[in-house]
PDB file of N, CA and C in Angstrom:
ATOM      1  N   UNK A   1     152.664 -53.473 116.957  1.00  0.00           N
ATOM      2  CA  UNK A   1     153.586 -54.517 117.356  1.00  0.00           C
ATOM      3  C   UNK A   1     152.828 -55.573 118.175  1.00  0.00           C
ATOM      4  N   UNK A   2     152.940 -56.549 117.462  1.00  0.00           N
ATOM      5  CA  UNK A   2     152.298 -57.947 118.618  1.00  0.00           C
ATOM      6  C   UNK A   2     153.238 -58.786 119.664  1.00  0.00           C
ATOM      7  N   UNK A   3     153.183 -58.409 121.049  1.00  0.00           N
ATOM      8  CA  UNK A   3     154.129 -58.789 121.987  1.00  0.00           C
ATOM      9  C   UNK A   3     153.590 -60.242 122.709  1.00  0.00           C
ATOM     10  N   UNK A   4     154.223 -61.446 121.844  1.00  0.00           N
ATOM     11  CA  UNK A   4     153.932 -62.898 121.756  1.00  0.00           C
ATOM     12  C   UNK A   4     154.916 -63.203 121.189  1.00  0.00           C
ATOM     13  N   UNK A   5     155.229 -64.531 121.692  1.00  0.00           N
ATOM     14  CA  UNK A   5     156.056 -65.834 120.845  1.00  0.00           C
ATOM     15  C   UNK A   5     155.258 -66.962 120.629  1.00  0.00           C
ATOM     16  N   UNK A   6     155.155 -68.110 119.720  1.00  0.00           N
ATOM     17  CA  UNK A   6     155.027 -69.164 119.164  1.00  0.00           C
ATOM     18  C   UNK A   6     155.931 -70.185 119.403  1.00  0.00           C
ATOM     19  N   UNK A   7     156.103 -71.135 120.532  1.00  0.00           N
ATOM     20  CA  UNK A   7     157.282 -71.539 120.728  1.00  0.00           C
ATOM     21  C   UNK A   7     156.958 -72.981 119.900  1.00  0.00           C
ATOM     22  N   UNK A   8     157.586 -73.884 118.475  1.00  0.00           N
ATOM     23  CA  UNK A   8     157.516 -75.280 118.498  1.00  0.00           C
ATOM     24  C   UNK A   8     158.503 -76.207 118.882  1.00  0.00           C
ATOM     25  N   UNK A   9     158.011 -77.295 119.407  1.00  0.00           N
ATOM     26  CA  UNK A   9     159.186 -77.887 119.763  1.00  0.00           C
ATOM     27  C   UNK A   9     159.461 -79.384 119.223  1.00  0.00           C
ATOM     28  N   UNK A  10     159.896 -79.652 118.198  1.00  0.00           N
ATOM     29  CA  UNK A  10     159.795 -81.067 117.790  1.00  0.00           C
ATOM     30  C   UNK A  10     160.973 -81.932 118.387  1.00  0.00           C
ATOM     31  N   UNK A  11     160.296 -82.532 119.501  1.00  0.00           N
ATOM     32  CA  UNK A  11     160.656 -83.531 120.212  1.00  0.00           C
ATOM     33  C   UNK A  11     161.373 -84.568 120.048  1.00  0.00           C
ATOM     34  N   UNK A  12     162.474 -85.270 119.652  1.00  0.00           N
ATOM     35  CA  UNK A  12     162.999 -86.316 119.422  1.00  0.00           C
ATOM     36  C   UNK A  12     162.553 -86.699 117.917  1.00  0.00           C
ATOM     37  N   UNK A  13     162.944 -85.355 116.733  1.00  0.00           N
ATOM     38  CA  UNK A  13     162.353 -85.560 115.476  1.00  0.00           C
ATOM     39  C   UNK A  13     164.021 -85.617 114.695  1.00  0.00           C
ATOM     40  N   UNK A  14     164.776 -85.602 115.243  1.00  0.00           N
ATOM     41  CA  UNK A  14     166.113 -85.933 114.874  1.00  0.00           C
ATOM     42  C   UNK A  14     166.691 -85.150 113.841  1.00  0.00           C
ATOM     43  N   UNK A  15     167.396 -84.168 113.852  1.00  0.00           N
ATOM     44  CA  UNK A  15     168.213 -83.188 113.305  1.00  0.00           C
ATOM     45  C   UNK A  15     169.551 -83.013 113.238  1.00  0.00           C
ATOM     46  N   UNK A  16     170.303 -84.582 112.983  1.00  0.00           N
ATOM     47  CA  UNK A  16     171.470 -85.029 113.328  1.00  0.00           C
ATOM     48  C   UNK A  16     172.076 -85.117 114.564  1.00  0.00           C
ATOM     49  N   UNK A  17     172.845 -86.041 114.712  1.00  0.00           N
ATOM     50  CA  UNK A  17     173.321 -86.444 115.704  1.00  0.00           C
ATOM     51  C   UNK A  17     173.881 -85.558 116.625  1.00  0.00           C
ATOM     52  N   UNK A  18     173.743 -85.866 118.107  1.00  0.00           N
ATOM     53  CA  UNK A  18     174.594 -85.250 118.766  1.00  0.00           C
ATOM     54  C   UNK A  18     175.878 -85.607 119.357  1.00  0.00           C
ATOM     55  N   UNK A  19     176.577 -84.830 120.243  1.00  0.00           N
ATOM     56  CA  UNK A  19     178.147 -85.370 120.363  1.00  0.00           C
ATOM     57  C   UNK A  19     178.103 -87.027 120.904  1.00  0.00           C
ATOM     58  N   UNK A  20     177.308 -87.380 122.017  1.00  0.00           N
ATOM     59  CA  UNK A  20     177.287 -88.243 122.159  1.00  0.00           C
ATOM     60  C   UNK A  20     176.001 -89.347 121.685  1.00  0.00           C
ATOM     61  N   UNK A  21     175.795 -88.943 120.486  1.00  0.00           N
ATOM     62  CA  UNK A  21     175.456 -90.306 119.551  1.00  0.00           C
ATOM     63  C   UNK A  21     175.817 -91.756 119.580  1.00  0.00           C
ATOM     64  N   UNK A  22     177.338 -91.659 119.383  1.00  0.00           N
ATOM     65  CA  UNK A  22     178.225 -93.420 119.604  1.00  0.00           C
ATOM     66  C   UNK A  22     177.721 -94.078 120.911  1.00  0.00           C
ATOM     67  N   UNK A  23     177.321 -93.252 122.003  1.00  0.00           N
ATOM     68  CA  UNK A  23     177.265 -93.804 123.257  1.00  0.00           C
ATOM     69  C   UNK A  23     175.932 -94.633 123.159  1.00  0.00           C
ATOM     70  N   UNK A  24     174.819 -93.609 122.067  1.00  0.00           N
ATOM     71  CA  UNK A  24     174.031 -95.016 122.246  1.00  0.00           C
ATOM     72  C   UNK A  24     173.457 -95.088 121.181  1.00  0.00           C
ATOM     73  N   UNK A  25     174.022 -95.834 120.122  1.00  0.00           N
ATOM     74  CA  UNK A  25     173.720 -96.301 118.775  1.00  0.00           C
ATOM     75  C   UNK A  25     173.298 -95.200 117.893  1.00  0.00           C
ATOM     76  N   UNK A  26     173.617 -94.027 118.044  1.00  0.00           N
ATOM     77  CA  UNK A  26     172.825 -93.178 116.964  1.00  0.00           C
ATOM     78  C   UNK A  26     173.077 -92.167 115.979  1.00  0.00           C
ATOM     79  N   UNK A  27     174.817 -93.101 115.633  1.00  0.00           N
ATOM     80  CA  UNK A  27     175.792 -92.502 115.098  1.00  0.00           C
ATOM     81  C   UNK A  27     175.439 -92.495 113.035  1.00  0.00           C
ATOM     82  N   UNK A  28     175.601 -91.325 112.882  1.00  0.00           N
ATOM     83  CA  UNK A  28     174.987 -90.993 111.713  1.00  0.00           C
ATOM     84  C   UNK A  28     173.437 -90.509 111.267  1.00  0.00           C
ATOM     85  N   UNK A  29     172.606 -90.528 112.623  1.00  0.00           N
ATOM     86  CA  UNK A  29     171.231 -90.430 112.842  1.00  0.00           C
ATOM     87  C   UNK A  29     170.755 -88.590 112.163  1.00  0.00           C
ATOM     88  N   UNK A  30     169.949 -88.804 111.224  1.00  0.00           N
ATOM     89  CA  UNK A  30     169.159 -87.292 110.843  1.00  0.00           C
ATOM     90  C   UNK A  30     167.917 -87.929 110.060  1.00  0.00           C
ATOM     91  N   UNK A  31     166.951 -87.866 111.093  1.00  0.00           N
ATOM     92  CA  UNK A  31     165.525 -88.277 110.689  1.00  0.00           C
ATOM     93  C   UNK A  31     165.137 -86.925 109.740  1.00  0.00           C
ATOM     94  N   UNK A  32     165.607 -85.846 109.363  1.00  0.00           N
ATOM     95  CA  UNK A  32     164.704 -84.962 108.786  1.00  0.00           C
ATOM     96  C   UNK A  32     165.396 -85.191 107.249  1.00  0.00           C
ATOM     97  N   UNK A  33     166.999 -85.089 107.431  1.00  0.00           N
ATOM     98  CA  UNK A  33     167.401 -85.241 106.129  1.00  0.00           C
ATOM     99  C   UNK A  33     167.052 -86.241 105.483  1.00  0.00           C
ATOM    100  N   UNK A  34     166.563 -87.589 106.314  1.00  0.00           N
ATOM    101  CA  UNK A  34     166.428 -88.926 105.655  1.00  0.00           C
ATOM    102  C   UNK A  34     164.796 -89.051 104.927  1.00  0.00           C
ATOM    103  N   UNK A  35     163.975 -87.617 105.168  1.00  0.00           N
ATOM    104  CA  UNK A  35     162.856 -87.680 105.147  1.00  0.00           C
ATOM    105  C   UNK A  35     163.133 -87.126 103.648  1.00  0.00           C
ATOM    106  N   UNK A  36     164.001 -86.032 103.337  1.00  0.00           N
ATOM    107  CA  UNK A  36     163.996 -85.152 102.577  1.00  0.00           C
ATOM    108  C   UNK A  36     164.306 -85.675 101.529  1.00  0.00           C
ATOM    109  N   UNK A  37     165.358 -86.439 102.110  1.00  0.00           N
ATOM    110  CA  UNK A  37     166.552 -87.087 100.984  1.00  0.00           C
ATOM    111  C   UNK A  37     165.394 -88.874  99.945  1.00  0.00           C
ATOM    112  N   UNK A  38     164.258 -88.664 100.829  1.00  0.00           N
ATOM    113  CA  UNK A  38     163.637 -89.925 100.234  1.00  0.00           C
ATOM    114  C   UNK A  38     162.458 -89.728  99.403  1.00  0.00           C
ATOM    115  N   UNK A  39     161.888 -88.512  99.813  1.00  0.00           N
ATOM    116  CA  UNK A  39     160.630 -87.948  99.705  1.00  0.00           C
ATOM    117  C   UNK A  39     160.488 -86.576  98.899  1.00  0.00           C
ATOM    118  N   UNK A  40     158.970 -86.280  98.376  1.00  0.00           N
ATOM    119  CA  UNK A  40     159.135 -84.867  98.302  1.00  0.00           C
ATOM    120  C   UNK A  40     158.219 -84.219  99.474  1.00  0.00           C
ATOM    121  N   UNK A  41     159.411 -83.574 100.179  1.00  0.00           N
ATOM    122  CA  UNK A  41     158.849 -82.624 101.294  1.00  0.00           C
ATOM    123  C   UNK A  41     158.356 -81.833 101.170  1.00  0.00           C
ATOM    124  N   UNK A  42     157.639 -81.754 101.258  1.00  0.00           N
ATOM    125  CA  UNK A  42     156.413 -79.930 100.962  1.00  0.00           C
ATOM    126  C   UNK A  42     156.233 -79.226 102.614  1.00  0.00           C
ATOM    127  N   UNK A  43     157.402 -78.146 102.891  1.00  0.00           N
ATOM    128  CA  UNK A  43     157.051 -77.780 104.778  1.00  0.00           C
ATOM    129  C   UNK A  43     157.701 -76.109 104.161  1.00  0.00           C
ATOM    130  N   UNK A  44     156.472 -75.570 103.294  1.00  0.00           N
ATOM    131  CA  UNK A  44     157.083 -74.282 103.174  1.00  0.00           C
ATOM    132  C   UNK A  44     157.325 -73.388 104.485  1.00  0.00           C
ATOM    133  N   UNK A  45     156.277 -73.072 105.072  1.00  0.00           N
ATOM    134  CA  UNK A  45     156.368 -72.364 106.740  1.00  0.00           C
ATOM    135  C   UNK A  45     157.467 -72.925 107.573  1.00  0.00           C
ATOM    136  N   UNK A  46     157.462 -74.085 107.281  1.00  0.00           N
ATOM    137  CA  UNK A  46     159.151 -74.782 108.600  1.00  0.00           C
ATOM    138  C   UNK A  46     160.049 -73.980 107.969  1.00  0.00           C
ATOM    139  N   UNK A  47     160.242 -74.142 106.257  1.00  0.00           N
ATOM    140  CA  UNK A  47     161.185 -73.622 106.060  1.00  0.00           C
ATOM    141  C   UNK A  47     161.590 -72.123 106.174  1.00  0.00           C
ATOM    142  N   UNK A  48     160.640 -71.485 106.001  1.00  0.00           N
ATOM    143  CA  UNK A  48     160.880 -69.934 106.282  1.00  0.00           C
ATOM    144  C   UNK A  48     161.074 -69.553 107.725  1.00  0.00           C
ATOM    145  N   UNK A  49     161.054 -70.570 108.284  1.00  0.00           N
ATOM    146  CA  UNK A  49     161.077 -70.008 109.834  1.00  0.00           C
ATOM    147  C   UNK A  49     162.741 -70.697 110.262  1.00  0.00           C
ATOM    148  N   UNK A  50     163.200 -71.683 109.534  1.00  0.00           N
ATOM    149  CA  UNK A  50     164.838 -71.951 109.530  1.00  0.00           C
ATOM    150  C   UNK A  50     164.939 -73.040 110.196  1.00  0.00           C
ATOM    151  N   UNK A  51     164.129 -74.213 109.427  1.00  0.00           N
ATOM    152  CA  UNK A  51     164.021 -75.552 110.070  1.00  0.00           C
ATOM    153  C   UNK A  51     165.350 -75.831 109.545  1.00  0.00           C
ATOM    154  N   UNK A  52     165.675 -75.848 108.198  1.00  0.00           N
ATOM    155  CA  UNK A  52     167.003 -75.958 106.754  1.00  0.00           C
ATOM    156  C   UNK A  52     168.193 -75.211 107.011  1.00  0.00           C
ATOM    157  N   UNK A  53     168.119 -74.623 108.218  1.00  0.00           N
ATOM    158  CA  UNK A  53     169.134 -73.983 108.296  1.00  0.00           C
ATOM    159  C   UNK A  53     169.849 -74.506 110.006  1.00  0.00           C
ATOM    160  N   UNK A  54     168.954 -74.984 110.511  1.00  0.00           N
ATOM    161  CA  UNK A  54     169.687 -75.484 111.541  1.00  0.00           C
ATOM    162  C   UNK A  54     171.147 -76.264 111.454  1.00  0.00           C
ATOM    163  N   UNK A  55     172.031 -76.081 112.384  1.00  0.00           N
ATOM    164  CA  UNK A  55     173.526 -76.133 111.951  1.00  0.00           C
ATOM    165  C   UNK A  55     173.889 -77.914 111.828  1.00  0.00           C
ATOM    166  N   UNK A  56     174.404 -78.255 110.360  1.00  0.00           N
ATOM    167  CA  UNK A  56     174.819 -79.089 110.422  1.00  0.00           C
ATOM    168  C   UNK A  56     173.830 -80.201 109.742  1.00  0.00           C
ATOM    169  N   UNK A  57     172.518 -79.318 109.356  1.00  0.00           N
ATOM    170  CA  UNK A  57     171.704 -80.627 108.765  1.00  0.00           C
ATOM    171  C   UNK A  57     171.860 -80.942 107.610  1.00  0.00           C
ATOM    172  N   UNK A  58     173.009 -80.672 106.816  1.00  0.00           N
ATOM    173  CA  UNK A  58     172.695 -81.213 105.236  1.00  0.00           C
ATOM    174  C   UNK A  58     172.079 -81.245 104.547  1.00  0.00           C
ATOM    175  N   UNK A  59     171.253 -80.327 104.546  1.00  0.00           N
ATOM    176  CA  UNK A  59     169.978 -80.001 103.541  1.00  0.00           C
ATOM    177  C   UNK A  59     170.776 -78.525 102.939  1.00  0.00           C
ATOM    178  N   UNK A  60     170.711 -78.952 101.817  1.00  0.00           N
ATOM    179  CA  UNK A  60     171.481 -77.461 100.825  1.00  0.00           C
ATOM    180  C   UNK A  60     170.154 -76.528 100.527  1.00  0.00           C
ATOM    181  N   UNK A  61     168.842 -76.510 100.923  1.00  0.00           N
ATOM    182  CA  UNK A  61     167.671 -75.800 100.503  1.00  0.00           C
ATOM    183  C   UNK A  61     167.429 -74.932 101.801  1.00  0.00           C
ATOM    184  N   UNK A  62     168.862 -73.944 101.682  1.00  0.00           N
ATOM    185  CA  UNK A  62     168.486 -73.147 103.516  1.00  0.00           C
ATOM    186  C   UNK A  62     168.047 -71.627 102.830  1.00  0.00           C
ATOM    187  N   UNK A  63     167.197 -70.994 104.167  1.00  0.00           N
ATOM    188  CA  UNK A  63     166.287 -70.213 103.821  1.00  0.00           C
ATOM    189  C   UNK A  63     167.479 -68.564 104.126  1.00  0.00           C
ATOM    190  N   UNK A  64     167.366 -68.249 103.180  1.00  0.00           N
ATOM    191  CA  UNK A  64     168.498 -66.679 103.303  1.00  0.00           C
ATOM    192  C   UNK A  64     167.695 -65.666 104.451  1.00  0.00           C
ATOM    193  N   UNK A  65     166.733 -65.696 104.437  1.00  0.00           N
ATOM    194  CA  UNK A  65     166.599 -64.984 105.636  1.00  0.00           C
ATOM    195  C   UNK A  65     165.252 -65.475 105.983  1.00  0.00           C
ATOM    196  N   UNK A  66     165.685 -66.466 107.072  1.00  0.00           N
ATOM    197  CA  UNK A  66     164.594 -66.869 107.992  1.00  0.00           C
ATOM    198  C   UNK A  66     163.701 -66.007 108.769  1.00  0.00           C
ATOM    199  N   UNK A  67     162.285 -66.359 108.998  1.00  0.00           N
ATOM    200  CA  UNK A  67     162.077 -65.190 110.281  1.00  0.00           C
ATOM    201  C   UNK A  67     161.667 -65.497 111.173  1.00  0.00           C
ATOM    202  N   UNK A  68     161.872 -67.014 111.582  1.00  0.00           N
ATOM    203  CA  UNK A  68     162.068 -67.428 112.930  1.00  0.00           C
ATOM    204  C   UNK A  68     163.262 -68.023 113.678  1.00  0.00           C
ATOM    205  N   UNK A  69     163.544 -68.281 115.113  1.00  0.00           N
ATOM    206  CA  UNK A  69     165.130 -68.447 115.221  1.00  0.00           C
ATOM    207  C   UNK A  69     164.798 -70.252 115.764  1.00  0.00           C
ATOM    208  N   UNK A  70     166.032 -70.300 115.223  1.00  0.00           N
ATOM    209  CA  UNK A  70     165.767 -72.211 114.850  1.00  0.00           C
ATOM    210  C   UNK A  70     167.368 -72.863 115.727  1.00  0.00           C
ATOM    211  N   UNK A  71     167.507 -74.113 115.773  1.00  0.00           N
ATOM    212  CA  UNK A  71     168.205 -74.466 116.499  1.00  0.00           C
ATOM    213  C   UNK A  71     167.966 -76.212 116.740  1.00  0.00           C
ATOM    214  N   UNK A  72     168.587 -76.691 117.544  1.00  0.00           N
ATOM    215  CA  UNK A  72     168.773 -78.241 118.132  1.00  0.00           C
ATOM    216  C   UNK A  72     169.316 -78.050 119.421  1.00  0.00           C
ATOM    217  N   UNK A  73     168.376 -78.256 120.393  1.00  0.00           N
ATOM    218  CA  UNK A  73     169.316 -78.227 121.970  1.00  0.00           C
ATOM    219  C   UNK A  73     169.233 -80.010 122.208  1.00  0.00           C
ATOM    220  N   UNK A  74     170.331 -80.254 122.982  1.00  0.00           N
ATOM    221  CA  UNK A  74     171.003 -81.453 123.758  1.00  0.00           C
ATOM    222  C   UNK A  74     170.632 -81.579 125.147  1.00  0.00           C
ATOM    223  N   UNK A  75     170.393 -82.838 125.337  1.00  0.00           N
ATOM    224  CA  UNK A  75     170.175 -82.794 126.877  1.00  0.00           C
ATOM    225  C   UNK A  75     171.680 -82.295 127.735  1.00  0.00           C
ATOM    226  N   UNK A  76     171.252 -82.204 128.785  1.00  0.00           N
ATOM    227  CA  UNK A  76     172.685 -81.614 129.858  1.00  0.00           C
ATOM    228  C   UNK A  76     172.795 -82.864 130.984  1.00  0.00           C
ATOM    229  N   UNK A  77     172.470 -84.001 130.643  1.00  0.00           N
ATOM    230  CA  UNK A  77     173.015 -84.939 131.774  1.00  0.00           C
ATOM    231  C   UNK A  77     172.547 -86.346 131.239  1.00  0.00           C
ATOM    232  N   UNK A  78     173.310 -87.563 131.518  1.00  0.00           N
ATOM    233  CA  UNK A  78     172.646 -88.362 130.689  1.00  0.00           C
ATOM    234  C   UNK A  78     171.815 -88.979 131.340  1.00  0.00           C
ATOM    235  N   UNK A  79     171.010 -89.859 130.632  1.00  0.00           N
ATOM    236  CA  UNK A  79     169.714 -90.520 130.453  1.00  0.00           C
ATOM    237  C   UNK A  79     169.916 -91.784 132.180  1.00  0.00           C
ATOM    238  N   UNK A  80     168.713 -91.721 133.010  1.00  0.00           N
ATOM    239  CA  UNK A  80     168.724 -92.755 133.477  1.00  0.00           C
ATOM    240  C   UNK A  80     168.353 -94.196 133.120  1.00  0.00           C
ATOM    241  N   UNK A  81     168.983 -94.921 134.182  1.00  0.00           N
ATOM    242  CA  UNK A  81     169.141 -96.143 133.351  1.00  0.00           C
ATOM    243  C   UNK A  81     167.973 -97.283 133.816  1.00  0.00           C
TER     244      UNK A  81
END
């Protein structure tokens, strides 16, 4: 057993919008689907690890059993001004 994690974190790579999107222009925003939806994406490893399966991205090519745990976190306070 190898006792390690691999943490990635793609930073402001846009995985649809969040609740408060409207507040600042970024209503309808998914930089990954717009990549997918234009291009041919070749990200076999993202995908097995459950980039395609994160909730809500519109990509119908999700992985049945991922084997990494995937997600989109939100900030918790808003942005200074």
């Amino acid at each position: 057993m190898i006792n390690r994690a691999i943490v990635i974190v793609l930073d402001s790579f846009g995985v649809g919008e969040l609740p408060d999107a409207k507040d600042y222009g970024d209503e309808g925003s998914n930089t990954l689907r717009g990549i997918y939806n234009n291009t041919k994406l070749d990200i076999p490893n993202m995908k097995k690890l459950g980039l395609y399966n994160i909730q809500d991205i519109d990509i119908p090519e999700k992985e049945e059993c991922p084997i990494g745990a995937f997600g989109k976190a939100a900030e918790q306070s808003v942005r200074k001004k």
